[in-house]
Protein backbone atom coordinates (compact mmCIF):
# COMPACT_ATOMS: atom_id res chain seq x y z
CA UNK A 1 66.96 26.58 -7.34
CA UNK A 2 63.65 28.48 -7.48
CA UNK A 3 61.33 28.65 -4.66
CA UNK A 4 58.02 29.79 -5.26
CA UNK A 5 54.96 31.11 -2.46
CA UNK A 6 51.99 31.18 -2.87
CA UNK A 7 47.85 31.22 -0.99
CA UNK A 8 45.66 29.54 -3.05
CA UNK A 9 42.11 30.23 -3.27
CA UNK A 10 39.70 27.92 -0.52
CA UNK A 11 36.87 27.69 -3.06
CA UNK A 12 37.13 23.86 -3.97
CA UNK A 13 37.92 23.45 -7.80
CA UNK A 14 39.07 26.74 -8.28
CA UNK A 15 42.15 26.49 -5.67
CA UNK A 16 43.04 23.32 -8.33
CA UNK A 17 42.94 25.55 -11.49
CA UNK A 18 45.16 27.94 -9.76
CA UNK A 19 47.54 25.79 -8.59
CA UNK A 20 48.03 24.02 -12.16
CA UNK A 21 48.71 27.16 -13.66
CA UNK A 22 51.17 27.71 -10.99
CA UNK A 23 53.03 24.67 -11.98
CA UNK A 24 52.71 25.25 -15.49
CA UNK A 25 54.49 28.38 -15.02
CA UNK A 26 56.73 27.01 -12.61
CA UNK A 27 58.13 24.86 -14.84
CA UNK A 28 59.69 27.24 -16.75
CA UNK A 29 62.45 28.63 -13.72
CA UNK A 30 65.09 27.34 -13.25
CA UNK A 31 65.01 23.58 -11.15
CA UNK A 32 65.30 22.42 -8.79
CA UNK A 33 62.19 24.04 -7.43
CA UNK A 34 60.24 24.60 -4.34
CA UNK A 35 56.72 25.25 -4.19
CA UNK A 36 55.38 26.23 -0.69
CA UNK A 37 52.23 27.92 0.80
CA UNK A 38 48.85 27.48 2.03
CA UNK A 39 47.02 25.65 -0.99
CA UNK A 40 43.39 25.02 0.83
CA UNK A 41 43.74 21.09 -0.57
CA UNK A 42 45.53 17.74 1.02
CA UNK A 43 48.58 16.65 0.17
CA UNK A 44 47.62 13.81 -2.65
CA UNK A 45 45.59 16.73 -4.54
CA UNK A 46 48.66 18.89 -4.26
CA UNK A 47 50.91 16.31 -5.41
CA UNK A 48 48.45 15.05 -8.27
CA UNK A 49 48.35 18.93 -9.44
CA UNK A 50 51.71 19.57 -9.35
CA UNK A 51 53.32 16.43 -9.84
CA UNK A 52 55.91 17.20 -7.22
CA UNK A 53 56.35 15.36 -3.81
CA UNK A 54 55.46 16.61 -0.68
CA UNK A 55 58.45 17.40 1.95
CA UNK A 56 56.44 17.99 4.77
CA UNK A 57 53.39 16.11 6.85
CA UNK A 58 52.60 17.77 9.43
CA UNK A 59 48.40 19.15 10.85
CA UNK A 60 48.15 23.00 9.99
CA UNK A 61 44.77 23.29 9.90
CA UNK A 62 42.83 24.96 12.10
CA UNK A 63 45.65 25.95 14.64
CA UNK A 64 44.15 25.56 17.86
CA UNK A 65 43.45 21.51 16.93
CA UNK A 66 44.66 20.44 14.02
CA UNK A 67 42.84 17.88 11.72
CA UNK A 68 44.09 18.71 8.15
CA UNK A 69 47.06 19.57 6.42
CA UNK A 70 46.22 22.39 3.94
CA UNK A 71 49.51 23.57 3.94
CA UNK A 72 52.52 22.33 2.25
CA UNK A 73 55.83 22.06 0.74
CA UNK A 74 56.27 20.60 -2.33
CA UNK A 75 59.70 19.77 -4.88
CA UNK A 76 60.33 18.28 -7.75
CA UNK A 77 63.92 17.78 -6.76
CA UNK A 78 64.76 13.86 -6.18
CA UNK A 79 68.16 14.92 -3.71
CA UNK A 80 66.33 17.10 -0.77
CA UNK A 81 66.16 15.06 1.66
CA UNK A 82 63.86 16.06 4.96
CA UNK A 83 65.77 16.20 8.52
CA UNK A 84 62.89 17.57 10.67
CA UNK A 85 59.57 18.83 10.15
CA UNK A 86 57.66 20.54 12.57
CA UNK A 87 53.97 22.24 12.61
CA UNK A 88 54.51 25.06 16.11
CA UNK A 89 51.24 26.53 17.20
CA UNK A 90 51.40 30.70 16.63
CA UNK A 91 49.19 32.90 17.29
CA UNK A 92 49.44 35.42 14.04
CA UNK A 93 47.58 33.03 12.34
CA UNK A 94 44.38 30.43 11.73
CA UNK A 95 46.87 27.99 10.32
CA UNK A 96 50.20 26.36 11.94
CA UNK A 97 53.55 26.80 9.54
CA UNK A 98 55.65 24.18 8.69
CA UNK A 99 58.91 24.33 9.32
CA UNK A 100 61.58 21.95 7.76
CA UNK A 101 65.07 21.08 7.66
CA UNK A 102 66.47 19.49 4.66
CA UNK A 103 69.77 18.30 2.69
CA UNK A 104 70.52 17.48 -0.35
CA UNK A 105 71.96 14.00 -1.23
């Protein structure tokens, strides 16, 4: 399995470039793989540039009241399987984390 990081750009356009040359690149490691991190888009953009699916739905963005997910974890592996998913509010950042639990099938 890989698992990839990353904190995409929040410049609209430019955050999409970046993240399809992420999953260009990606592509090459190993599978299954993760792809998680703050990508400054929604989850159907994400999907649409990655072609992966989205493991988590949860508000991240801005902490104190959430309206937006901008944050996300994404796989291209058909077996992980999500048990829990949680956004907690901390205060080290302007975003909330996501926090899963998953299996595999």
């Amino acid at each position: 399995m890989t698992v990839a990081n990353t904190h995409l750009s929040f410049v609209p356009g430019w955050n999409r470039v970046q993240l399809r040359r992420l999953s260009r690149d990606l592509r090459g490691f190993p599978g299954p793989r993760v792809l998680t991190g703050d990508l400054n888009m929604r989850t159907a953009a994400a999907q649409r540039c990655t072609r992966m699916r989205s493991l988590a739905a949860a508000l991240t963005f801005p902490r104190d009241a959430p309206d937006r997910q901008l944050d996300h974890i994404l796989t291209d592996d058909p077996r992980l399987v999500v048990e829990s998913c949680s956004a907690p509010t901390l205060s080290i950042s302007d975003h909330r984390p996501l926090i899963i639990d998953v299996s595999r099938r």
